[in-house]
C-alpha atoms as a PDB file:
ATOM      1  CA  UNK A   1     -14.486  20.107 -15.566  1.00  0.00           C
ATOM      2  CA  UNK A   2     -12.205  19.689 -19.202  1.00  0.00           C
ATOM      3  CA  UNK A   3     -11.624  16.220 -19.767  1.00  0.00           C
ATOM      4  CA  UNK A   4      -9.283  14.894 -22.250  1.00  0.00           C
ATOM      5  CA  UNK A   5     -10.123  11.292 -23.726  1.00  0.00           C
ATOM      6  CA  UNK A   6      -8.267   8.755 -25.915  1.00  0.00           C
ATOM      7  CA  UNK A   7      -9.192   5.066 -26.560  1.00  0.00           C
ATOM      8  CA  UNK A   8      -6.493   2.685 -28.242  1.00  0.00           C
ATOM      9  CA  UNK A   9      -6.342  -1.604 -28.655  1.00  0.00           C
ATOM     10  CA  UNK A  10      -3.432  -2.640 -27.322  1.00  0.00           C
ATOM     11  CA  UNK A  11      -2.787  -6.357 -28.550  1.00  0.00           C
ATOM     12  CA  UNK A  12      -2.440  -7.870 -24.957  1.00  0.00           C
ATOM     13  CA  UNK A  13      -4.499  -9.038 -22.073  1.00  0.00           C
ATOM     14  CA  UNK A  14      -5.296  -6.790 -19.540  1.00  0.00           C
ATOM     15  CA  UNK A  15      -3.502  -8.345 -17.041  1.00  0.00           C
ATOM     16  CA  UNK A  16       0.017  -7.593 -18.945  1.00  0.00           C
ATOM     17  CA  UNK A  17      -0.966  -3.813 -19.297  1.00  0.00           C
ATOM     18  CA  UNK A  18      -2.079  -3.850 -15.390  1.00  0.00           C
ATOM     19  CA  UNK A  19       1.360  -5.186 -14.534  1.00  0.00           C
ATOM     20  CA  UNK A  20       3.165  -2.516 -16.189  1.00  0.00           C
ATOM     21  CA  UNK A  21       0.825   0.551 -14.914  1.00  0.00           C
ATOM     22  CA  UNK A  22       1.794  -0.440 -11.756  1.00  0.00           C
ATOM     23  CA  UNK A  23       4.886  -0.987 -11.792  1.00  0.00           C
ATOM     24  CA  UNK A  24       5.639   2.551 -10.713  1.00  0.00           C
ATOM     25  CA  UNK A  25       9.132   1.927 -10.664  1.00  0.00           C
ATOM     26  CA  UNK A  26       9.522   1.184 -14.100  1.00  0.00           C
ATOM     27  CA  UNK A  27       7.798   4.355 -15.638  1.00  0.00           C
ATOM     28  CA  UNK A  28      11.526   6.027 -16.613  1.00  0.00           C
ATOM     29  CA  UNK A  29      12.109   2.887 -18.735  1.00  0.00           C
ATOM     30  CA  UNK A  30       9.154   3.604 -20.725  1.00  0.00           C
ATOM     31  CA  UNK A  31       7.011   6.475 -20.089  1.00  0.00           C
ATOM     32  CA  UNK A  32       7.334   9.737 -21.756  1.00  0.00           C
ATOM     33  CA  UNK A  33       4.766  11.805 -19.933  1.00  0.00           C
ATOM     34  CA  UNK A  34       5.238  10.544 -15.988  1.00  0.00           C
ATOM     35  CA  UNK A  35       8.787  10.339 -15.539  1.00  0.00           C
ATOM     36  CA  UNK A  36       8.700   9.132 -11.700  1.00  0.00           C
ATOM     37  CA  UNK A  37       6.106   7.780  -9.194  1.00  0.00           C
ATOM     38  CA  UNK A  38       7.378   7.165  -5.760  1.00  0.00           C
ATOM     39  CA  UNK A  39       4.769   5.028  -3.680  1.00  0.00           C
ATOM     40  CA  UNK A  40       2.735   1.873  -3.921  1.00  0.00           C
ATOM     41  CA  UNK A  41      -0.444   1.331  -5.911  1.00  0.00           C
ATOM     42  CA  UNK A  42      -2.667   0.974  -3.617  1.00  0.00           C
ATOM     43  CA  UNK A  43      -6.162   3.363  -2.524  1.00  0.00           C
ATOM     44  CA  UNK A  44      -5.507   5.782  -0.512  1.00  0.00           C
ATOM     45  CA  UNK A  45      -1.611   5.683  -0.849  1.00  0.00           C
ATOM     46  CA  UNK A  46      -0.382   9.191  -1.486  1.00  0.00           C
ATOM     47  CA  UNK A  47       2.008   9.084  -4.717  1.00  0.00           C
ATOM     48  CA  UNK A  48       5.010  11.812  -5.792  1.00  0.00           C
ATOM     49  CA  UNK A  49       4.912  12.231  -9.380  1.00  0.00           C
ATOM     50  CA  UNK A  50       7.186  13.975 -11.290  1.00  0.00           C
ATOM     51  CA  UNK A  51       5.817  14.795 -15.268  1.00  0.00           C
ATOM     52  CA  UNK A  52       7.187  16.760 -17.955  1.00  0.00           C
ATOM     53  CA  UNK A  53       4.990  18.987 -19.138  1.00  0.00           C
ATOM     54  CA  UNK A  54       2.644  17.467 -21.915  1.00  0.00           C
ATOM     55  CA  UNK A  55       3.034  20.984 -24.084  1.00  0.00           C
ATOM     56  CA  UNK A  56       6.213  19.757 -25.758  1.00  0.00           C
ATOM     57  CA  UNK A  57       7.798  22.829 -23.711  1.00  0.00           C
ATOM     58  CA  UNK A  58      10.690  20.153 -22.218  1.00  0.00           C
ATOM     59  CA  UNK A  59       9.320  21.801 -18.645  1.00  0.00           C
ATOM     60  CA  UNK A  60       9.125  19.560 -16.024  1.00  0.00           C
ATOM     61  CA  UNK A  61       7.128  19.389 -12.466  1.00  0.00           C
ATOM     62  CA  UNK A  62       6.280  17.588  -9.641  1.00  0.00           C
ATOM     63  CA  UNK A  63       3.357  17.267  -7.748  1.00  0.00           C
ATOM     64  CA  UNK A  64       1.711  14.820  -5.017  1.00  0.00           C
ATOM     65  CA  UNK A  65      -1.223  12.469  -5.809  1.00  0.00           C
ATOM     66  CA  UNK A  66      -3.589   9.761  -3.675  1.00  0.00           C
ATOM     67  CA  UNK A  67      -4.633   6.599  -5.477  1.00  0.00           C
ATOM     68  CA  UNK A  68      -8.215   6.652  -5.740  1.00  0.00           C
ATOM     69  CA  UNK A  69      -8.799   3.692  -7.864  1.00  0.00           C
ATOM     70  CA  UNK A  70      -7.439  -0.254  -7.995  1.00  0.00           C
ATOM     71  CA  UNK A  71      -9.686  -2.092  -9.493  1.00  0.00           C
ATOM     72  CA  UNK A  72      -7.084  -5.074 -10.937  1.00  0.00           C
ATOM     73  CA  UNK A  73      -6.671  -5.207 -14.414  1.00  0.00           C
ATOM     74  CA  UNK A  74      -9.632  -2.784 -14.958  1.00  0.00           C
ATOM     75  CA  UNK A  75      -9.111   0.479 -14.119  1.00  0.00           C
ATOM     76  CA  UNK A  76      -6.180   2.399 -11.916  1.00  0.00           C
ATOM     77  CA  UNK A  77      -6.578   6.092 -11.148  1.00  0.00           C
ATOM     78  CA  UNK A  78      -5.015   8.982  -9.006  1.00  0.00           C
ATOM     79  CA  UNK A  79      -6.343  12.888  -8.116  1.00  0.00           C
ATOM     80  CA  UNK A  80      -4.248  15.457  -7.408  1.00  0.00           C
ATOM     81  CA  UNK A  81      -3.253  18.897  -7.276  1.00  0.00           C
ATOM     82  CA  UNK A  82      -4.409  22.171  -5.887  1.00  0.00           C
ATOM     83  CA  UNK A  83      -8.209  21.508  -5.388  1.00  0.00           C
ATOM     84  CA  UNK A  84      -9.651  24.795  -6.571  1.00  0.00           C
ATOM     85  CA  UNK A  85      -6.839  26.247  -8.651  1.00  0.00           C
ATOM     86  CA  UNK A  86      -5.800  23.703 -10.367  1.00  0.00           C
ATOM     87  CA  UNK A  87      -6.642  19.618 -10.030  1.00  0.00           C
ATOM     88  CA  UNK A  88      -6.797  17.002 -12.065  1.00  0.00           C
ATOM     89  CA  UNK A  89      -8.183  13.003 -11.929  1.00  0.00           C
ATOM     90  CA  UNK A  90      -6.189  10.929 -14.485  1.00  0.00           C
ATOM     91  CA  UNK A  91      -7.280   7.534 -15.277  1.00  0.00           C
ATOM     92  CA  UNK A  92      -6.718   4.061 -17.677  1.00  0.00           C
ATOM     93  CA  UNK A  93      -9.666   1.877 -17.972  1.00  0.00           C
ATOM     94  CA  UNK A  94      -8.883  -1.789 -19.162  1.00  0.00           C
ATOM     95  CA  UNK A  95     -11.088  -4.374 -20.655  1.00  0.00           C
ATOM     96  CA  UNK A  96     -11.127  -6.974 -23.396  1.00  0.00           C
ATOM     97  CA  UNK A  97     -11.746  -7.116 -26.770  1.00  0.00           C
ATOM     98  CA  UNK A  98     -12.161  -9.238 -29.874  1.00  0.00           C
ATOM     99  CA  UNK A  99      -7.916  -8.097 -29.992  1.00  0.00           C
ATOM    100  CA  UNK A 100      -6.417  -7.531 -27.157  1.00  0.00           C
ATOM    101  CA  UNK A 101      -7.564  -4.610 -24.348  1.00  0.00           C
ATOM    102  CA  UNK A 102      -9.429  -1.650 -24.893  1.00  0.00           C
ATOM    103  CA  UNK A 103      -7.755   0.795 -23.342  1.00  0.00           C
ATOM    104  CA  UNK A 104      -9.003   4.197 -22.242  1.00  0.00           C
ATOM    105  CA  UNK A 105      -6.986   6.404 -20.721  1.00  0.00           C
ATOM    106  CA  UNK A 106      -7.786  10.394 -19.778  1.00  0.00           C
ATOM    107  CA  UNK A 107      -7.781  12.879 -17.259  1.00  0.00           C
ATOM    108  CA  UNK A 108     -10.320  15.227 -15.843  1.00  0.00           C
ATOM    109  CA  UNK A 109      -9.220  18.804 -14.812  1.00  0.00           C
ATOM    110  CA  UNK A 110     -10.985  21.199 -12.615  1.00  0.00           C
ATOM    111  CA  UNK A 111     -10.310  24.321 -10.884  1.00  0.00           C
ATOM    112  CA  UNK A 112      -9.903  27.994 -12.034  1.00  0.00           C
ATOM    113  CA  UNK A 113      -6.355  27.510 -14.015  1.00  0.00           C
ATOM    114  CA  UNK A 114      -8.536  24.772 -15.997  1.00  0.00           C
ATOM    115  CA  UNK A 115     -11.526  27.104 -16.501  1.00  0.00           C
ATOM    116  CA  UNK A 116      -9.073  29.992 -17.565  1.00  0.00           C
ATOM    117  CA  UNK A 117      -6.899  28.008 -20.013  1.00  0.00           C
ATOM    118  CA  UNK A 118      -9.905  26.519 -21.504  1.00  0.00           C
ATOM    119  CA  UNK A 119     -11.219  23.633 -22.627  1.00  0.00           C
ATOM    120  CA  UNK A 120      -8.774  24.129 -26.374  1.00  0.00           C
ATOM    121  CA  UNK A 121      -5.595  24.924 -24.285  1.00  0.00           C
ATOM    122  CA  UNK A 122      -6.514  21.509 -22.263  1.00  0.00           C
ATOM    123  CA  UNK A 123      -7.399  19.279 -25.679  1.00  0.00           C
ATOM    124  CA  UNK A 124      -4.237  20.859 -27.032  1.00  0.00           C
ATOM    125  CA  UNK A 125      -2.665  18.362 -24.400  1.00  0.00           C
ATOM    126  CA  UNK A 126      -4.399  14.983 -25.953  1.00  0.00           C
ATOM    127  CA  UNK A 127      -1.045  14.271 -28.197  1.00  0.00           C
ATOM    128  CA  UNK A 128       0.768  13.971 -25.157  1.00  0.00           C
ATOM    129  CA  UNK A 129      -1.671  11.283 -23.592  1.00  0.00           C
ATOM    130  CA  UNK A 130      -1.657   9.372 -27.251  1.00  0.00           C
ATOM    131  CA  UNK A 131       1.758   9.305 -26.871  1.00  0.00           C
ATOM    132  CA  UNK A 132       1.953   8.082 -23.386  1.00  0.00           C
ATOM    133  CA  UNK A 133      -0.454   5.123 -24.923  1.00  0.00           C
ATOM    134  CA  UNK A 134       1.508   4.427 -27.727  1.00  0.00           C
ATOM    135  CA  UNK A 135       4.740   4.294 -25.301  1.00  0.00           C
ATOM    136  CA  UNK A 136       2.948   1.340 -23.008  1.00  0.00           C
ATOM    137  CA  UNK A 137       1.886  -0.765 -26.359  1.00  0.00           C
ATOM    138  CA  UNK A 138       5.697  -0.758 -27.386  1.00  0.00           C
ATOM    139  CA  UNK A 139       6.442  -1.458 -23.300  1.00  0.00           C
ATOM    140  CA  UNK A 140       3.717  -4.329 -23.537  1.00  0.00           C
ATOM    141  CA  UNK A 141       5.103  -5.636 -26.822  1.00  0.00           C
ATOM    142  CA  UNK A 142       9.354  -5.270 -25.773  1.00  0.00           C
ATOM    143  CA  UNK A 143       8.221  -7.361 -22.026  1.00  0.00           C
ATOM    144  CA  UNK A 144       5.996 -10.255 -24.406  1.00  0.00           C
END
């Protein structure tokens, strides 16, 4: 397993950044990384995603997911992929702070693609994810 990692405060409550991750519908408005999610958030529910590819390389893909994760205004995540080649577990974990919400927001990768790109191929991908957070504080602070 590669994980990438990135923490940020977002001056809001949770709640507000919980309404936006799940409002699938609205991700083209606002979201670089995950252009489209078809389906509802809810465990279990299987999810069509459609990304462009975090490398920069203007590639984009789709690819089917199953909510695994809905813990309101705490934590929301999906799996998905081809378990064994390639598969990955992408999450955002909310919770107060002192200035807002501590969010922390990753994905886990497994599968022989991961292990043969490597964990600095993978990590090469954080920017992407940064950006994706940086996207929902200026979503959070446009909707406030």
């Amino acid at each position: 397993m590669i994980r990438i990692e990135t923490e940020t405060i977002i001056p809001a409550s949770p709640e507000q950044i919980w309404d936006i991750l799940i409002d699938f519908e609205s991700y083209p408005e606002w979201n670089p990384m995950i252009l489209e999610v078809t389906g509802k958030p809810e465990i279990g529910a299987k999810l069509k995603l459609k990304v462009s590819a975090p490398d920069n390389s203007g590639r984009k893909y789709s690819f089917q997911a199953v909510i695994v994760n809905n813990q309101p205004s705490e934590m929301l995540a999906w799996k998905g992929g081809v378990p064994g080649i390639l598969s990955g577990f992408h999450y955002w974990k909310l919770s107060s702070c002192h200035s807002g919400t501590r969010l922390v927001h990753g994905e886990d990768f497994f599968g022989l693609y991961a292990w043969f790109m490597g964990s600095e191929r993978i990590m090469s991908l954080k920017p992407a994810y940064e950006n994706m957070n940086v996207a929902l504080n200026e979503r959070v602070s446009t909707l406030n």
